[in-house]
N, C-alpha and C. Protein backbone atom coordinates (compact mmCIF):
# COMPACT_ATOMS: atom_id res chain seq x y z
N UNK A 1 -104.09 14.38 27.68
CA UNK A 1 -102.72 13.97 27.50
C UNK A 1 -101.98 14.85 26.52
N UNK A 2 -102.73 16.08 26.36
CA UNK A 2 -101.88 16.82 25.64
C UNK A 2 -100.63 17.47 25.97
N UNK A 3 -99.58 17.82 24.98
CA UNK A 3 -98.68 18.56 25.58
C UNK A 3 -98.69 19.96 26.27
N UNK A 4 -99.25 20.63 25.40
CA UNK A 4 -99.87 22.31 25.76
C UNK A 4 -100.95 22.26 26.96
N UNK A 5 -101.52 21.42 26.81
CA UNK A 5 -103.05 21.89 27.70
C UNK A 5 -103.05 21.83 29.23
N UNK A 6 -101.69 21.40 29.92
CA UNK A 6 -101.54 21.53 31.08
C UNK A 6 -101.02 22.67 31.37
N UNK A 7 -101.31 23.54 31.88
CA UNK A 7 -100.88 24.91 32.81
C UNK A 7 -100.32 25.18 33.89
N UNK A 8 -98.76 25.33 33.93
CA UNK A 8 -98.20 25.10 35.16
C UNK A 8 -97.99 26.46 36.19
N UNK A 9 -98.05 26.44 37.43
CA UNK A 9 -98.10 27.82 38.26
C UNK A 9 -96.34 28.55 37.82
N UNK A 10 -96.21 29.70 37.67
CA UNK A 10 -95.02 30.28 37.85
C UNK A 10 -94.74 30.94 39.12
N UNK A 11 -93.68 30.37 39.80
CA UNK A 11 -93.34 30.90 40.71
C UNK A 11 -92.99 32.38 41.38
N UNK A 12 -93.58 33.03 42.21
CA UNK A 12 -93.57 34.67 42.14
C UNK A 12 -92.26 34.67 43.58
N UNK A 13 -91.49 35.65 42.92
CA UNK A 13 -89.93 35.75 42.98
C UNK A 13 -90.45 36.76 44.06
N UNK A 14 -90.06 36.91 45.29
CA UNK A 14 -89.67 38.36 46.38
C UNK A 14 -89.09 39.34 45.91
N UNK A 15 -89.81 40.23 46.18
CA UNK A 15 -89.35 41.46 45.71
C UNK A 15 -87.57 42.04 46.76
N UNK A 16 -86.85 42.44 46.05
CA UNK A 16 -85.48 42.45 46.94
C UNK A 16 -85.63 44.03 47.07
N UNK A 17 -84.72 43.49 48.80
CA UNK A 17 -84.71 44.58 49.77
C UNK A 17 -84.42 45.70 49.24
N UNK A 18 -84.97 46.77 49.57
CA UNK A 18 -84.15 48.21 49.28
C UNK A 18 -82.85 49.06 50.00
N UNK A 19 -81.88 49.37 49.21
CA UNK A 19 -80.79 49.82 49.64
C UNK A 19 -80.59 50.90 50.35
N UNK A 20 -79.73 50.98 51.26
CA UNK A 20 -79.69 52.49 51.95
C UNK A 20 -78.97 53.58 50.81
N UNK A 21 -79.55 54.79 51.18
CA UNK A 21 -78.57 55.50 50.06
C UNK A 21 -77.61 55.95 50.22
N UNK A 22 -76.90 56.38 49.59
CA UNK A 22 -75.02 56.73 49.48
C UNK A 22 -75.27 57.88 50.08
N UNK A 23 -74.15 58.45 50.83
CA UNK A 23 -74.10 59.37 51.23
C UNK A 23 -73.77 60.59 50.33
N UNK A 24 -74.19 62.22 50.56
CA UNK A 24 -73.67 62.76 49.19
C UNK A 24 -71.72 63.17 49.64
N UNK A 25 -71.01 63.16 48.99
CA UNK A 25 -70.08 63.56 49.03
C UNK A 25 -69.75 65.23 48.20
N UNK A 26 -69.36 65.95 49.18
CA UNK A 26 -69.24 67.22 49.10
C UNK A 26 -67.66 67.09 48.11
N UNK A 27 -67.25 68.36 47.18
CA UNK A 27 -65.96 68.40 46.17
C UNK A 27 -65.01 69.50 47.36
N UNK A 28 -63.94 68.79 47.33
CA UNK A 28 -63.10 69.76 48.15
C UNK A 28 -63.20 71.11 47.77
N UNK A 29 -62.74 72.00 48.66
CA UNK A 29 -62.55 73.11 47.92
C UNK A 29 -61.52 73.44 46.83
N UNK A 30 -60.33 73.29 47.28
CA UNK A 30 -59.08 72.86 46.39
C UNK A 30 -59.05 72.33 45.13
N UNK A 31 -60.04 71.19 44.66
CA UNK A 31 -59.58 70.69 43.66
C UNK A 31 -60.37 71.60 42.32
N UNK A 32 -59.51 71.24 41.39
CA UNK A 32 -60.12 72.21 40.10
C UNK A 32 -61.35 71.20 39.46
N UNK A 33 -61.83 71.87 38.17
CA UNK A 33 -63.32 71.08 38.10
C UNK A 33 -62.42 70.00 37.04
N UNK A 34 -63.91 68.78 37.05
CA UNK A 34 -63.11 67.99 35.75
C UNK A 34 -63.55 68.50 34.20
N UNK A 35 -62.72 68.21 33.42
CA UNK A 35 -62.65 68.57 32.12
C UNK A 35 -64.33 68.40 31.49
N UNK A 36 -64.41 69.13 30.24
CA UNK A 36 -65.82 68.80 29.95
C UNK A 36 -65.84 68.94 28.30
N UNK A 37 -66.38 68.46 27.50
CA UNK A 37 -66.54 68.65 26.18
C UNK A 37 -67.93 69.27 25.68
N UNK A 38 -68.01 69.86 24.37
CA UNK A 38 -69.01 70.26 23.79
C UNK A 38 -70.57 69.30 24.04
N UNK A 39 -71.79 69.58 24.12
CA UNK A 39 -72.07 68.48 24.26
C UNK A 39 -72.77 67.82 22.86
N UNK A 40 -72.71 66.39 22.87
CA UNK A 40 -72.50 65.50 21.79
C UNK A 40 -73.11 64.40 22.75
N UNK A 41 -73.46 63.40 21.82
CA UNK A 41 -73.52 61.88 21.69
C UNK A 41 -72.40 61.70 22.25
N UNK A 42 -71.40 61.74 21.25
CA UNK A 42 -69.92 61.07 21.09
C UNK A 42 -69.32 61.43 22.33
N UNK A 43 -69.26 62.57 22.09
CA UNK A 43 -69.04 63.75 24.05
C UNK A 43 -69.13 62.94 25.33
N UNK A 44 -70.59 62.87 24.90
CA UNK A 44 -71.08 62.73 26.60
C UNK A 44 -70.56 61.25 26.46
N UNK A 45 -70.25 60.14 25.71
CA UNK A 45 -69.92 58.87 26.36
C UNK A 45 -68.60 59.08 26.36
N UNK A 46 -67.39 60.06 26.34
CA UNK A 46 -66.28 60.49 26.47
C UNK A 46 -66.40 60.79 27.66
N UNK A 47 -66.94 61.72 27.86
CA UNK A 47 -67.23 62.85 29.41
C UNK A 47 -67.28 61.50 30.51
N UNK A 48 -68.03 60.65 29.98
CA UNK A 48 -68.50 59.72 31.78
C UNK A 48 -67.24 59.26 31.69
N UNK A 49 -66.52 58.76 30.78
CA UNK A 49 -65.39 57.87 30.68
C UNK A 49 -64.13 58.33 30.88
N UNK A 50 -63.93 59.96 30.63
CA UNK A 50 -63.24 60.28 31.60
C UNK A 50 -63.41 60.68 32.87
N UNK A 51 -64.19 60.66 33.47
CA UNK A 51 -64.78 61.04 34.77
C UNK A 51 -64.49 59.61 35.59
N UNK A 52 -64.96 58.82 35.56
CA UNK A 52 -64.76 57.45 35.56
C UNK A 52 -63.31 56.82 35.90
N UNK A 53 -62.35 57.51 34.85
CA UNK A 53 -60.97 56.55 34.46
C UNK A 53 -60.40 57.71 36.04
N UNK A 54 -60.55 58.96 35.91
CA UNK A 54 -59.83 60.22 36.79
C UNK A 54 -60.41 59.32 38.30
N UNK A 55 -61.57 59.25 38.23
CA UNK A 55 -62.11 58.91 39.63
C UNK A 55 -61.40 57.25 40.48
N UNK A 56 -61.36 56.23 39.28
CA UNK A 56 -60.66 54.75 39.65
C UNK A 56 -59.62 54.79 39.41
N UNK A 57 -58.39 55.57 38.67
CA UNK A 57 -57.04 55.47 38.17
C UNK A 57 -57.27 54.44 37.58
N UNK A 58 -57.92 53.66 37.19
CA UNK A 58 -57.78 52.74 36.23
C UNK A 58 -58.19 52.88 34.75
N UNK A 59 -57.65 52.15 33.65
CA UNK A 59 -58.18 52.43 32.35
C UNK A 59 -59.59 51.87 32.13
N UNK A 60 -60.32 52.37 31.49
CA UNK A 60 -61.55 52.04 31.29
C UNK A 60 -61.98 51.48 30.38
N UNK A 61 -62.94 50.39 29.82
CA UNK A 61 -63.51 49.19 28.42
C UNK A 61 -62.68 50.24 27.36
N UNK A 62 -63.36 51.93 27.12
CA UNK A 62 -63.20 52.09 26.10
C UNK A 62 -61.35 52.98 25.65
N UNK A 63 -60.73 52.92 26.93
CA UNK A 63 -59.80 53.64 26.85
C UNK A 63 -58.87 52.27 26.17
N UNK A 64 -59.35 51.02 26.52
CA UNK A 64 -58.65 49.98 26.40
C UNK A 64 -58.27 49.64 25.38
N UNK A 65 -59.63 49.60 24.83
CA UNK A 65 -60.10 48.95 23.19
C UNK A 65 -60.05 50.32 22.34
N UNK A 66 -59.81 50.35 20.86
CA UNK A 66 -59.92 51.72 20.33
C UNK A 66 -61.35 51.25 19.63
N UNK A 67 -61.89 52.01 19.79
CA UNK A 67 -63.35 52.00 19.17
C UNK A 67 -63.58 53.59 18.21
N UNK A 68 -63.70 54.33 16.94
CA UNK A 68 -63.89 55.25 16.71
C UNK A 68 -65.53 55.75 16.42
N UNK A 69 -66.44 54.66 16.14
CA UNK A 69 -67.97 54.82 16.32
C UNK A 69 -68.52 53.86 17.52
N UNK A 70 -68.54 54.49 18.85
CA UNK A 70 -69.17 53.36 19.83
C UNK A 70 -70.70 53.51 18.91
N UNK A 71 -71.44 52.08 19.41
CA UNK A 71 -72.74 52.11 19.12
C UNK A 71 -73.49 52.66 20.19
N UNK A 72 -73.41 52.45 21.40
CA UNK A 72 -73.95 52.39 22.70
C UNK A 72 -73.53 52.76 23.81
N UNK A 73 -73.61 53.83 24.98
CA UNK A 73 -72.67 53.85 26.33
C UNK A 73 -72.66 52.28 26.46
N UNK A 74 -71.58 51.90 27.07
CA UNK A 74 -71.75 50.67 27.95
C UNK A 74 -72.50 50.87 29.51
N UNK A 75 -73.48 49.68 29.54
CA UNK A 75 -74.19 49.54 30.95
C UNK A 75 -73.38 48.91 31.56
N UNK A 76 -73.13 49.76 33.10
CA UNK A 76 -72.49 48.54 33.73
C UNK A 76 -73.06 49.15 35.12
N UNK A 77 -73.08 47.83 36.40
CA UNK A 77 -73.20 48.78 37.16
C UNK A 77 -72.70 50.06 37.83
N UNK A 78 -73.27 50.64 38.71
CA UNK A 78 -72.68 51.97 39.75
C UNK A 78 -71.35 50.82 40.76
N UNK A 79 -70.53 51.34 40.92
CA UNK A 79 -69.67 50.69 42.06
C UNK A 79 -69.24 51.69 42.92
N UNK A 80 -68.82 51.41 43.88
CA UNK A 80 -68.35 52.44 44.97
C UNK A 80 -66.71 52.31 44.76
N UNK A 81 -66.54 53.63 44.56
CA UNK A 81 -64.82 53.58 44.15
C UNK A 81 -63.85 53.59 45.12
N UNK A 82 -63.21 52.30 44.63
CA UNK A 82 -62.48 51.54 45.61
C UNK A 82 -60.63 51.73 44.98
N UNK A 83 -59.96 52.13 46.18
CA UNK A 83 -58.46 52.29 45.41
C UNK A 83 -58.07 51.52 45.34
N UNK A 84 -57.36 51.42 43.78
CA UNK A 84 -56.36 50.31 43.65
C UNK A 84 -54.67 50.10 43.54
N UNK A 85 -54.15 49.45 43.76
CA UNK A 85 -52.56 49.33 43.36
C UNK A 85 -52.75 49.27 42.34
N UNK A 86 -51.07 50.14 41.97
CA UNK A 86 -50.99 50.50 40.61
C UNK A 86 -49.70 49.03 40.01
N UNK A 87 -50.23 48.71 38.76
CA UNK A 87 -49.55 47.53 38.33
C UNK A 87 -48.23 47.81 38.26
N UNK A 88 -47.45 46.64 38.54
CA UNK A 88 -45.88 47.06 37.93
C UNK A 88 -46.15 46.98 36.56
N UNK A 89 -44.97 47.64 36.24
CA UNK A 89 -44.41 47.84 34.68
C UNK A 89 -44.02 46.32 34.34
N UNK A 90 -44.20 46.36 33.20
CA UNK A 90 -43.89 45.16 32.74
C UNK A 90 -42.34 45.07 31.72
N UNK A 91 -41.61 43.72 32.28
CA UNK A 91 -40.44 44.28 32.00
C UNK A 91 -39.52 43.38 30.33
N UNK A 92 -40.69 42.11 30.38
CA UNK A 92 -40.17 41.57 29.50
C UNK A 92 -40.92 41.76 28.06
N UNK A 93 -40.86 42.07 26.98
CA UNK A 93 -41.48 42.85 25.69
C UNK A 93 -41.89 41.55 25.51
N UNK A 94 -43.13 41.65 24.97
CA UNK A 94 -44.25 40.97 24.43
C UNK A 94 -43.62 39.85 23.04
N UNK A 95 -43.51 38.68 23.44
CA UNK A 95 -43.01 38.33 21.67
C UNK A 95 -43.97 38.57 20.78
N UNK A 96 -43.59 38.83 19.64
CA UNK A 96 -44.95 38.57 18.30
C UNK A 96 -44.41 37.48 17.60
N UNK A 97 -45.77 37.14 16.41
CA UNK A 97 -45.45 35.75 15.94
C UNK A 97 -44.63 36.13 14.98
N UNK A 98 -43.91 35.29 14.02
CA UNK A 98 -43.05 35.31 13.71
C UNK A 98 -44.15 35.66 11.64
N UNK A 99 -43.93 36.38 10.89
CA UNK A 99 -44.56 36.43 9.40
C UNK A 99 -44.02 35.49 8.33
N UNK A 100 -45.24 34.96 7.77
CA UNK A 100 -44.96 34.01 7.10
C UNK A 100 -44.97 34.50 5.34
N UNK A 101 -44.27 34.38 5.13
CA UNK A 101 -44.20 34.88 3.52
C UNK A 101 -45.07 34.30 2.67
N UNK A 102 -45.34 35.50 1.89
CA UNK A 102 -46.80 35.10 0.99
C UNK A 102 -46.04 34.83 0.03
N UNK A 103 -46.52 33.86 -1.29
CA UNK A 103 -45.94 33.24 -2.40
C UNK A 103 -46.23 34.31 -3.32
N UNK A 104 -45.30 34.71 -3.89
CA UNK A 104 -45.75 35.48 -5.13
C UNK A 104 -46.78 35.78 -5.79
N UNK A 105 -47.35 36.84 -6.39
CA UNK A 105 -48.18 36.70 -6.66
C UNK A 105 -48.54 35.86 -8.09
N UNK A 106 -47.48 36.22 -9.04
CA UNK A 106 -47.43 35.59 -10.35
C UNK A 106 -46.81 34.15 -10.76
N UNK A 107 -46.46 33.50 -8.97
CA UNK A 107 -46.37 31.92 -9.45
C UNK A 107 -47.34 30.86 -9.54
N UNK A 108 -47.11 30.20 -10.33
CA UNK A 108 -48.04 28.87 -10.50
C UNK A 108 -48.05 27.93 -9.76
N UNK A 109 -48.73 27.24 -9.58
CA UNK A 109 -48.95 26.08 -9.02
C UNK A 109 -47.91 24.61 -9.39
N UNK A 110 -47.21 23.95 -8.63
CA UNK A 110 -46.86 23.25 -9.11
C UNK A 110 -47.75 21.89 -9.84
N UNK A 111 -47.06 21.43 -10.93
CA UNK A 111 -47.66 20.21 -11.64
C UNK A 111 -46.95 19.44 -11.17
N UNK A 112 -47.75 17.99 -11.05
CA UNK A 112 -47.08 16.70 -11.19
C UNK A 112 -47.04 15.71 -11.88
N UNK A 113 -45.76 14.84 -12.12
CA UNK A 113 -45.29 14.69 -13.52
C UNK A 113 -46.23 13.91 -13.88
N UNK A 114 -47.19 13.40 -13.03
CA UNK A 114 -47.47 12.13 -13.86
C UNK A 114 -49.27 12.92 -14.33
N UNK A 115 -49.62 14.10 -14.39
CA UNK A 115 -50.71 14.97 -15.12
C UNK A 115 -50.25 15.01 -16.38
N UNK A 116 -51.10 15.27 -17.18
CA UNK A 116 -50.85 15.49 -18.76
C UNK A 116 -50.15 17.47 -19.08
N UNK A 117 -49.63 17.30 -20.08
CA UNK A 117 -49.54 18.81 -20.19
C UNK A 117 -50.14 18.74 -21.95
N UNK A 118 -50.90 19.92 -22.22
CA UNK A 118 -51.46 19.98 -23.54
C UNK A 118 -50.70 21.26 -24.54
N UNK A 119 -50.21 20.97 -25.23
CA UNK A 119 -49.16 22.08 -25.77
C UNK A 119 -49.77 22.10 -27.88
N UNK A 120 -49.89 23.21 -28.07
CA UNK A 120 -50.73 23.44 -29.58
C UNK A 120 -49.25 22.17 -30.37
N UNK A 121 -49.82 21.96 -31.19
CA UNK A 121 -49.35 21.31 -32.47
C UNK A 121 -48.17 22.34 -32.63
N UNK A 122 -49.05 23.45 -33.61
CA UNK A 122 -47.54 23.93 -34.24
C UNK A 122 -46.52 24.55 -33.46
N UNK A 123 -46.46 25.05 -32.22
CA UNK A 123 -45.68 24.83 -31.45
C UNK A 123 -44.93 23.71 -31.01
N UNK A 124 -45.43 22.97 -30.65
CA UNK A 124 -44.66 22.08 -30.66
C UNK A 124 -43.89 21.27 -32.35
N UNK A 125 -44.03 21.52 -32.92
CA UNK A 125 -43.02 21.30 -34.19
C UNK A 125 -42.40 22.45 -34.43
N UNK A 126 -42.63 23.84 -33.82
CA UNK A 126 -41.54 24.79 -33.75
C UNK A 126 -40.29 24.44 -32.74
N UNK A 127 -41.34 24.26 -31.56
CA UNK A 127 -39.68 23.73 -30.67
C UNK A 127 -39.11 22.33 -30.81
N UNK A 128 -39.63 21.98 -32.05
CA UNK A 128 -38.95 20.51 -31.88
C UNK A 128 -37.96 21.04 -33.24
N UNK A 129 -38.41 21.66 -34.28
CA UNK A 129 -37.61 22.43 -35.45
C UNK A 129 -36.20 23.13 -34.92
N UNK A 130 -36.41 24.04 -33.12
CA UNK A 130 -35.33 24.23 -32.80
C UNK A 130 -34.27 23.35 -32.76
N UNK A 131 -35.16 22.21 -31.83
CA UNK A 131 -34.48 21.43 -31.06
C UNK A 131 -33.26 20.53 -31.64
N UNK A 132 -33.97 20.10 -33.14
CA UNK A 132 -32.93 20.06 -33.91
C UNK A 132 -31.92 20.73 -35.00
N UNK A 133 -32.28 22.15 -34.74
CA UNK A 133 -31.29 23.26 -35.39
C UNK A 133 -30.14 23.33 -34.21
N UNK A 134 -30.57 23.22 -32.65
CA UNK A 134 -29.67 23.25 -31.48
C UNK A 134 -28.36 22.13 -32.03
N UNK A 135 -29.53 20.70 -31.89
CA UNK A 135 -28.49 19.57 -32.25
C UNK A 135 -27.33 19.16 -33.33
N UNK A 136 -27.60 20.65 -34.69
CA UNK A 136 -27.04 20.87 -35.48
C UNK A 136 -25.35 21.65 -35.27
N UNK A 137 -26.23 22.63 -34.63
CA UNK A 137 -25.18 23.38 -34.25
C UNK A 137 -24.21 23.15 -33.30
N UNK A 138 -24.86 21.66 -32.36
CA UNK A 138 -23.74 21.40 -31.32
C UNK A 138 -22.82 20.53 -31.86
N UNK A 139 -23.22 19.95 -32.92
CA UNK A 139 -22.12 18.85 -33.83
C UNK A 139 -21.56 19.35 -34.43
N UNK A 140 -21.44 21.08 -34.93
CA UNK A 140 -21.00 22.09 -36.04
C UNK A 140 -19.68 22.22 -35.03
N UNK A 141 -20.00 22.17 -33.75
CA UNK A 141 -19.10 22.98 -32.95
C UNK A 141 -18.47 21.90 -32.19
N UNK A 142 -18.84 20.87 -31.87
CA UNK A 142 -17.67 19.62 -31.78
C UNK A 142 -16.52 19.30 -33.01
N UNK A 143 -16.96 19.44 -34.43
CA UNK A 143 -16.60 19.38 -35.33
C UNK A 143 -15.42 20.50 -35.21
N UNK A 144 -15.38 21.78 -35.39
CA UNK A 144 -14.64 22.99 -35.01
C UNK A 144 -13.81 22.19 -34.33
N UNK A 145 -14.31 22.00 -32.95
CA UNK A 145 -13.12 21.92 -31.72
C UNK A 145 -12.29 21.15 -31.83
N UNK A 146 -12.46 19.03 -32.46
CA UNK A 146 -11.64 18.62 -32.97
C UNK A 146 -10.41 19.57 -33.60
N UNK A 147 -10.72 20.05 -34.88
CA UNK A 147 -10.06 20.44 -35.93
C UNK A 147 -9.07 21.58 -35.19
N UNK A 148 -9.42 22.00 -34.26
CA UNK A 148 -8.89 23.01 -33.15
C UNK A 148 -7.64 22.25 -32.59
N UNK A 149 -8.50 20.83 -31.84
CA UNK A 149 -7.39 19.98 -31.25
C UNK A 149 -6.74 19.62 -32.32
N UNK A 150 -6.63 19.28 -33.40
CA UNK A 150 -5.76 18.66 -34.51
C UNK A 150 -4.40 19.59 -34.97
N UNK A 151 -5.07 20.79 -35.35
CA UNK A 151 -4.01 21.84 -35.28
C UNK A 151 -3.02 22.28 -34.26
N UNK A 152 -3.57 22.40 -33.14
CA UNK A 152 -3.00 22.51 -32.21
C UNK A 152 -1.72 21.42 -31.86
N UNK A 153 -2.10 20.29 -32.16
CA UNK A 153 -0.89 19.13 -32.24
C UNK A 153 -0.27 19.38 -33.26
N UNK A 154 -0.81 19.73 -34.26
CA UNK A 154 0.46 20.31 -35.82
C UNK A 154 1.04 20.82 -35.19
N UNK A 155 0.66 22.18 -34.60
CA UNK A 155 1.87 23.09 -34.15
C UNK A 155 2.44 22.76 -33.21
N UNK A 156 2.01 22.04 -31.66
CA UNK A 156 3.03 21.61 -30.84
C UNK A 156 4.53 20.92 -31.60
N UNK A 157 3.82 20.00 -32.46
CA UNK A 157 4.79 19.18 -33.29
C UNK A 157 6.10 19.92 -33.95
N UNK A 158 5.23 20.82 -34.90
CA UNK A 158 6.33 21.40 -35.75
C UNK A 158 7.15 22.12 -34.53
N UNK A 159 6.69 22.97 -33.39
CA UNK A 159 7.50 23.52 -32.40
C UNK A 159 8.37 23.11 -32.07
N UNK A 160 8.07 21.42 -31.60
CA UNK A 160 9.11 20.81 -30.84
C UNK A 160 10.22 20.70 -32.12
N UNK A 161 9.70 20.34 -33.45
CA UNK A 161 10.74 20.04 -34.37
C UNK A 161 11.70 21.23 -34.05
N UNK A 162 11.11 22.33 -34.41
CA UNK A 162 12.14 23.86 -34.45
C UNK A 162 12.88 23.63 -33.57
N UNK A 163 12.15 23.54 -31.92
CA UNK A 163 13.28 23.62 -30.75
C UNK A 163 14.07 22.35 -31.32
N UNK A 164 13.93 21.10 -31.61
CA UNK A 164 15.48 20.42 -32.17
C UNK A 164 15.85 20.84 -32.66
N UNK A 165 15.60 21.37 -34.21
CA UNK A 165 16.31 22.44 -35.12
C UNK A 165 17.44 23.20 -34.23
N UNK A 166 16.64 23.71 -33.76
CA UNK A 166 17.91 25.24 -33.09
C UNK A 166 18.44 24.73 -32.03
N UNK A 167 18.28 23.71 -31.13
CA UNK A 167 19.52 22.89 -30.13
C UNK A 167 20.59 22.37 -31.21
N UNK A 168 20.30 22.30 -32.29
CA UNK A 168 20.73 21.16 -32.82
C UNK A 168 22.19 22.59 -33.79
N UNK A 169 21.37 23.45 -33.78
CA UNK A 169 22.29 24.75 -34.58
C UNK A 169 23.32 24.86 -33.40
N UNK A 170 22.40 24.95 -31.93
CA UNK A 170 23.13 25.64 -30.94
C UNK A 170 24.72 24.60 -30.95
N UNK A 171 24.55 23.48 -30.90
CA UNK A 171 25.20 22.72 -30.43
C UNK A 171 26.59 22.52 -31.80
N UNK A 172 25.85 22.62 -33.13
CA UNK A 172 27.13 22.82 -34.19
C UNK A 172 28.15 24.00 -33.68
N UNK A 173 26.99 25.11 -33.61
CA UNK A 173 28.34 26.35 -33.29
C UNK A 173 28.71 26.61 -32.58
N UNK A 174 28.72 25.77 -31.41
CA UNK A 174 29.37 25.69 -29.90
C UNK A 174 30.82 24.51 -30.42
N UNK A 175 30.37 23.79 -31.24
CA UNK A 175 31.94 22.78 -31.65
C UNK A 175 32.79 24.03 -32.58
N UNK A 176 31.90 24.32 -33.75
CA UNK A 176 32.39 25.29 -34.49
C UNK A 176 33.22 25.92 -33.85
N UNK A 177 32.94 27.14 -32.54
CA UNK A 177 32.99 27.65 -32.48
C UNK A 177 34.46 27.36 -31.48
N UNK A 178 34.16 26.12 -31.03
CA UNK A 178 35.24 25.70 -29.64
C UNK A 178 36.18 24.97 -31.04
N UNK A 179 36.21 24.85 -32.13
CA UNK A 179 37.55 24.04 -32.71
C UNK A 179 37.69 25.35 -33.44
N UNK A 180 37.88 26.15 -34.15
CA UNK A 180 38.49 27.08 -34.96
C UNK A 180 38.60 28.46 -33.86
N UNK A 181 37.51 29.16 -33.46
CA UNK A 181 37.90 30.65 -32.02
C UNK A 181 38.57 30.36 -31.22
N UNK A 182 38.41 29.20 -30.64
CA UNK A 182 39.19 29.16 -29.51
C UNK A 182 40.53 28.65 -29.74
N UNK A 183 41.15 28.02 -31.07
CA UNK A 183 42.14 27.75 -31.44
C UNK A 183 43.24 29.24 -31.37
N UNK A 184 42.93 30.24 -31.93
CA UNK A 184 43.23 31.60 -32.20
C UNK A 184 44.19 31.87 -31.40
């Protein structure tokens, strides 16, 4: 009743048929040769791949993707090259996503109010030392501005007095002037 100790048959798979072979195809006379590079590693998986892309008009894995160190040719099979239609152009431009702005680098995090904040002692009796040199100086300068408004009503005052003053001249030497000049 063990698990291991039973030995089961593996099934033997048919061997598959053998293919007829391709015929050889002779190079026109006409056509010029294809391009060739130094030979290399790097080369020769260039060389098939252009040979390849010239022979299908189509782009090929690596023409697709930019790769600058392949590891490996790619295996794929042999196919019999078959023509294809060529794609339309494509007419509407690709959207991209839209960039999301990165936060500064030198901002903080926000706090919330109800966390503690820990601030040194004597700092804090420095800005509280301001705080009431501020409150000094804003009562120094309400004080001013009154005394600003106060004056300012002196002089409206005395002004208006003057302008009676001098209506008050205008108006003598207009009688003055209409009972004795114009008597003449």
């Amino acid at each position: 009743m063990g698990l291991f100790g039973k030995k089961e048959e593996v099934p033997k798979i048919p061997t598959a048929p053998t293919l007829p072979e391709l015929p050889k195809i002779e190079a026109a006379p006409g056509l010029p040769e294809l391009p060739s590079f130094p030979s290399h590693p790097k080369n020769n998986d260039l060389n098939q791949e252009m040979v390849k892309s010239a022979v299908t008009d189509t782009p090929s894995l690596e023409e697709t993707k930019i790769d600058e160190h392949p590891k490996s040719p790619p295996k794929q099979p042999i196919k019999e090259s078959i023509p294809t239609l060529p794609k339309p152009p494509i007419e509407k431009p690709i959207p991209t996503l839209p960039k999301i702005p990165s936060p500064p680098k030198n901002s903080k995090p926000e706090q919330n109010a109800n966390e503690p904040i820990f601030v040194r002692i004597d700092k804090f009796q420095s800005s509280q030392k301001n705080f009431e040199t501020i409150k000094d100086k804003v009562r120094e300068i309400e004080a001013v501005l009154r005394k600003i408004k106060d004056i300012k009503l002196q002089e409206e005052e005395e002004l208006k007095g003057w302008t009676e003053d001098i209506e008050k001249l205008k108006s003598r030497l207009t009688e003055i002037d209409n009972e004795i000049f114009n008597q003449i």
